[in-house]
C-alpha atoms as a PDB file:
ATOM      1  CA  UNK A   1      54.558 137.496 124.298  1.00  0.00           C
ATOM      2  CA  UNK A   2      53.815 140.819 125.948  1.00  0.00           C
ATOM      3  CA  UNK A   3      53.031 141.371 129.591  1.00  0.00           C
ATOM      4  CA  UNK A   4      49.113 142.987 130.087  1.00  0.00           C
ATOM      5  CA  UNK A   5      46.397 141.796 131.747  1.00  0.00           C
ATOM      6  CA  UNK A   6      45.285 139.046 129.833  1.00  0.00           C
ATOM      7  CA  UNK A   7      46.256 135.686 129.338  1.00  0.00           C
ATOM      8  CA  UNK A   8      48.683 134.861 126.372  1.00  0.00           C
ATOM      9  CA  UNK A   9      47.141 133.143 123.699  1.00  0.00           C
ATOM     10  CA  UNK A  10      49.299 129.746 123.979  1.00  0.00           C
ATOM     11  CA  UNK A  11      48.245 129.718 127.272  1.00  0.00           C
ATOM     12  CA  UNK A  12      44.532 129.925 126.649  1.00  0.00           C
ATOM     13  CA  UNK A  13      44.700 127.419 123.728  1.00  0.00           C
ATOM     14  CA  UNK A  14      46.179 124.983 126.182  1.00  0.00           C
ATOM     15  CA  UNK A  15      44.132 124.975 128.886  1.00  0.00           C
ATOM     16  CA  UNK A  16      41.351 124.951 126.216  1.00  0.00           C
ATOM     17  CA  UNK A  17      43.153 121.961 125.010  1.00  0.00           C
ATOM     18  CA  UNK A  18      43.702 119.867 128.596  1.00  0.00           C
ATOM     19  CA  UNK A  19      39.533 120.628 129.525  1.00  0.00           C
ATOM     20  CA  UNK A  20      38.172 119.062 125.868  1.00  0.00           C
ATOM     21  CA  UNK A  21      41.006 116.132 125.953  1.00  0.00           C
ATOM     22  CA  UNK A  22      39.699 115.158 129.454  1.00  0.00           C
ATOM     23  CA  UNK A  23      36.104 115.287 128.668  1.00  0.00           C
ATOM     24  CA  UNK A  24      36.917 113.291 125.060  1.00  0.00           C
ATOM     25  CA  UNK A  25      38.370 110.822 127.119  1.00  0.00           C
ATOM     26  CA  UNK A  26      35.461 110.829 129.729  1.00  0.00           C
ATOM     27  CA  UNK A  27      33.134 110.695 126.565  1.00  0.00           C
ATOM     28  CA  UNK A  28      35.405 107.608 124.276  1.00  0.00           C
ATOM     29  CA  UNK A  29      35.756 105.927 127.876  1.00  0.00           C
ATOM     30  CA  UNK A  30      32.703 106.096 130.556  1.00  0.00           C
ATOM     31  CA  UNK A  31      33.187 102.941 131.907  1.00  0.00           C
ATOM     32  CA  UNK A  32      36.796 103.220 132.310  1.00  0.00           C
ATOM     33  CA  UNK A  33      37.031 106.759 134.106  1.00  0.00           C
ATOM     34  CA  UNK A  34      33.991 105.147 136.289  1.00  0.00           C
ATOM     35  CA  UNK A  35      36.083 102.188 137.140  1.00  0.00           C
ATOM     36  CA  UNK A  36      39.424 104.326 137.858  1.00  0.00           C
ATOM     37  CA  UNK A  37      37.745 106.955 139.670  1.00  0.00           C
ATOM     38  CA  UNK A  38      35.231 104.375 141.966  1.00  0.00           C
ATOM     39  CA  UNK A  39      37.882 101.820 142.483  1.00  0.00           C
ATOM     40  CA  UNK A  40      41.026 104.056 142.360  1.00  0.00           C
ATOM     41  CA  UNK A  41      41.133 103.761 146.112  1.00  0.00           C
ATOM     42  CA  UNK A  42      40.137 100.032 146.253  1.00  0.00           C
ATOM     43  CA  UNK A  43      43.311  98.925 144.370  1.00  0.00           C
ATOM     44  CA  UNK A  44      46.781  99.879 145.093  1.00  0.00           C
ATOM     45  CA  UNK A  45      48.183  99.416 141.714  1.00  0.00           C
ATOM     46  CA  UNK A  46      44.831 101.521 140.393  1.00  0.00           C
ATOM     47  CA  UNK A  47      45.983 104.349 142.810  1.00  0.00           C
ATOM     48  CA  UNK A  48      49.523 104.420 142.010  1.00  0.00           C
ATOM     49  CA  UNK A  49      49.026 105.207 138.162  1.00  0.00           C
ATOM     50  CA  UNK A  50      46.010 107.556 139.077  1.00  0.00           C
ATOM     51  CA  UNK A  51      48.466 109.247 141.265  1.00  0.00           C
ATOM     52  CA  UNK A  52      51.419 108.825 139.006  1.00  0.00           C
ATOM     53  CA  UNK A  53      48.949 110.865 136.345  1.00  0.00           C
ATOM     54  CA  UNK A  54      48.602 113.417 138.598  1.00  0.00           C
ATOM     55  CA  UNK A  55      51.694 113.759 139.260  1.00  0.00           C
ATOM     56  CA  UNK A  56      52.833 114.031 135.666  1.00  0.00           C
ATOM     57  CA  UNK A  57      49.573 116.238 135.115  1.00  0.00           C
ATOM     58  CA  UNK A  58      50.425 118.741 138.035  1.00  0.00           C
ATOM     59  CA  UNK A  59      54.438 118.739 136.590  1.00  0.00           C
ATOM     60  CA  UNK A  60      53.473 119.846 132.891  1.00  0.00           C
ATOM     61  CA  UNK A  61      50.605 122.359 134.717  1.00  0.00           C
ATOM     62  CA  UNK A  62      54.181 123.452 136.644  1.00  0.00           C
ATOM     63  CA  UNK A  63      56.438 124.087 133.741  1.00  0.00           C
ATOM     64  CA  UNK A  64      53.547 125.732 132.005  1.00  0.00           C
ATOM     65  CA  UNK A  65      52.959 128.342 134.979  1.00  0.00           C
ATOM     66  CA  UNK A  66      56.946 128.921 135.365  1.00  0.00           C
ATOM     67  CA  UNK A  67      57.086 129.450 131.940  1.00  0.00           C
ATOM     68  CA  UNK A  68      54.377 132.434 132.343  1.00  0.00           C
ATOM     69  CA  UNK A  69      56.171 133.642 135.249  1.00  0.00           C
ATOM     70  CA  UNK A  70      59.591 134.056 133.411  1.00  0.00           C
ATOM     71  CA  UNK A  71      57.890 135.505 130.419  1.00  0.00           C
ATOM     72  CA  UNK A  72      56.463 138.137 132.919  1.00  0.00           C
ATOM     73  CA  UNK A  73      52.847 136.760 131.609  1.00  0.00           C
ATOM     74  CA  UNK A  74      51.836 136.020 135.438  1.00  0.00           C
ATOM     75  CA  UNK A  75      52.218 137.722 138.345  1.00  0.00           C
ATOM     76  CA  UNK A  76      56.173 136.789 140.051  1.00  0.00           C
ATOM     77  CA  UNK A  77      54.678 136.376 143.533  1.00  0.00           C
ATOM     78  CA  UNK A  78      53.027 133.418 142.322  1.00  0.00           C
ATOM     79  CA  UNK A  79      54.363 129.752 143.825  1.00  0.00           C
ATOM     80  CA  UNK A  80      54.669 127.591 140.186  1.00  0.00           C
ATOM     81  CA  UNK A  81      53.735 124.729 142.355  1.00  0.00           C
ATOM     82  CA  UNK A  82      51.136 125.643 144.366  1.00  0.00           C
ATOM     83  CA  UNK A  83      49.134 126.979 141.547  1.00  0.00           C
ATOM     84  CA  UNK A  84      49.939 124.005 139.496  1.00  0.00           C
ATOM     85  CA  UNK A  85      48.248 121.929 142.349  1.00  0.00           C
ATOM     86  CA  UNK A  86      45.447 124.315 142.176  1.00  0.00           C
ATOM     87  CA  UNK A  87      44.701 123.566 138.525  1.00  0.00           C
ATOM     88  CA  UNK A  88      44.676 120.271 138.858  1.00  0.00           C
ATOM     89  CA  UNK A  89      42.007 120.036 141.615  1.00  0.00           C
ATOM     90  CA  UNK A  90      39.925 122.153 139.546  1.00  0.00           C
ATOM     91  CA  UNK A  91      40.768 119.223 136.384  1.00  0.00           C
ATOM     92  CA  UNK A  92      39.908 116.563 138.832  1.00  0.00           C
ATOM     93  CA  UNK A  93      36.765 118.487 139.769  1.00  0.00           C
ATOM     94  CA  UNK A  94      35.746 118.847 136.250  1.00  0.00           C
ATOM     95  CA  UNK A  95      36.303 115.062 135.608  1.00  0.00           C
ATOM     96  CA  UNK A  96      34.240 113.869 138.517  1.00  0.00           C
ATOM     97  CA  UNK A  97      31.223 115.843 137.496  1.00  0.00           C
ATOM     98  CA  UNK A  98      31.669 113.885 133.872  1.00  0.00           C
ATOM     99  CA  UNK A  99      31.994 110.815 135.482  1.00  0.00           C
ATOM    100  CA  UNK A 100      28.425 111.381 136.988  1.00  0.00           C
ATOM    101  CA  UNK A 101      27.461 111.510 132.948  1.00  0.00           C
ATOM    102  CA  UNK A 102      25.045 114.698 133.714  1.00  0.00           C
ATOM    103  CA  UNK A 103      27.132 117.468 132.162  1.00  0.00           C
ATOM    104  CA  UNK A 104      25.746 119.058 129.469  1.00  0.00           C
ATOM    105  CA  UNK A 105      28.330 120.539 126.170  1.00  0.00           C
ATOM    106  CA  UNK A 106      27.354 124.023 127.311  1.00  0.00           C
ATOM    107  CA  UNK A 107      28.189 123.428 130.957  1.00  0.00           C
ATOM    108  CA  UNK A 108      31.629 121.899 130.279  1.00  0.00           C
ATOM    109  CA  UNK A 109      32.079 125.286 128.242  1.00  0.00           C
ATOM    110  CA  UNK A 110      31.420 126.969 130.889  1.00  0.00           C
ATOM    111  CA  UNK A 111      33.515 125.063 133.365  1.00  0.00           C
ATOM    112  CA  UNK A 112      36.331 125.869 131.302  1.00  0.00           C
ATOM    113  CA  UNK A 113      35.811 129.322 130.602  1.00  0.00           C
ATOM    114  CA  UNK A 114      35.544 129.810 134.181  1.00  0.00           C
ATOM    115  CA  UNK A 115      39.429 128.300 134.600  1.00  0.00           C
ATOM    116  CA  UNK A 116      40.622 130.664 131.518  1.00  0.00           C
ATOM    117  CA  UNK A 117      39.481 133.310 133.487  1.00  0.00           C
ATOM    118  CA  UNK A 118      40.972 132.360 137.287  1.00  0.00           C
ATOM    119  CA  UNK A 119      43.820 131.823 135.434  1.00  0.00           C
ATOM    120  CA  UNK A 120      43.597 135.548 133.655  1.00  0.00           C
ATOM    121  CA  UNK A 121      43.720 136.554 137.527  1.00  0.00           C
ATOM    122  CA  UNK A 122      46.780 135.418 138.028  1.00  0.00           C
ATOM    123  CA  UNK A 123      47.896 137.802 135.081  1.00  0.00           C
ATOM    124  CA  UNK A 124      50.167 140.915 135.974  1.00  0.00           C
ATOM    125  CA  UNK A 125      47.924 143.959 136.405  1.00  0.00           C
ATOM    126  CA  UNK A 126      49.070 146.889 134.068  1.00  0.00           C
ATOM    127  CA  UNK A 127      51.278 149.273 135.298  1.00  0.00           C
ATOM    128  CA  UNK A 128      49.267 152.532 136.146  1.00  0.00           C
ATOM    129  CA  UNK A 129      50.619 155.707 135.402  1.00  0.00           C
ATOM    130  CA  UNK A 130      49.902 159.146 136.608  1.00  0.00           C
ATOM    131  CA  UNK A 131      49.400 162.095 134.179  1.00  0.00           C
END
């Protein structure tokens, strides 16, 4: 993998990957997502596995990042955590707006292409160098 600013392939393909597995499951399940998203708060044991997928959500999101930040892919300021958290808010954005069944295929596109490229922001910036 080489350093630049861009994002590294793999890391595109996944996040590609994540966005279109959560909208096929929106899409193969409506009234399921509905139900766990409306009622997740009604129902203790609902909320504890919504959480519990978060949490395991948010800990591969984790890895992922470190894994950038080792690989000197994303910028070595950046808390793995924290940004982990980030990009699972955005997920959980993206899944209520299919929940409310009015997202169109090019608007999910978009959606994700507009994560790929907050994520290409956390890229390292090229090293300039004088002539």
């Amino acid at each position: 993998m080489s350093a630049g600013n861009s994002v590294d392939a793999d890391y595109e393909r996944f996040l590609r990957t994540a966005a279109n597995n959560l909208y096929e499951l929106l899409d193969a399940n409506p009234d399921l997502t509905t139900v766990v998203v409306r009622n997740g708060t009604i129902d203790e044991a609902i909320t504890a596995r919504m959480l519990g997928l978060l949490d395991g959500f948010t800990v591969t999101l984790s890895m992922f990042v470190q894994r950038g930040l080792s690989d000197g892919i994303l910028d070595p300021d950046l808390d793995a955590d924290s940004v982990a958290h980030i990009l699972t808010g955005y997920a959980i954005g993206g899944l209520l707006r299919g929940v409310r069944g009015d997202v169109t295929a090019s608007e999910r596109e978009r959606y994700v292409d507009t994560a790929i490229t907050m994520v290409r922001k956390f890229a390292v910036s090229p090293t300039v160098t004088s002539a």
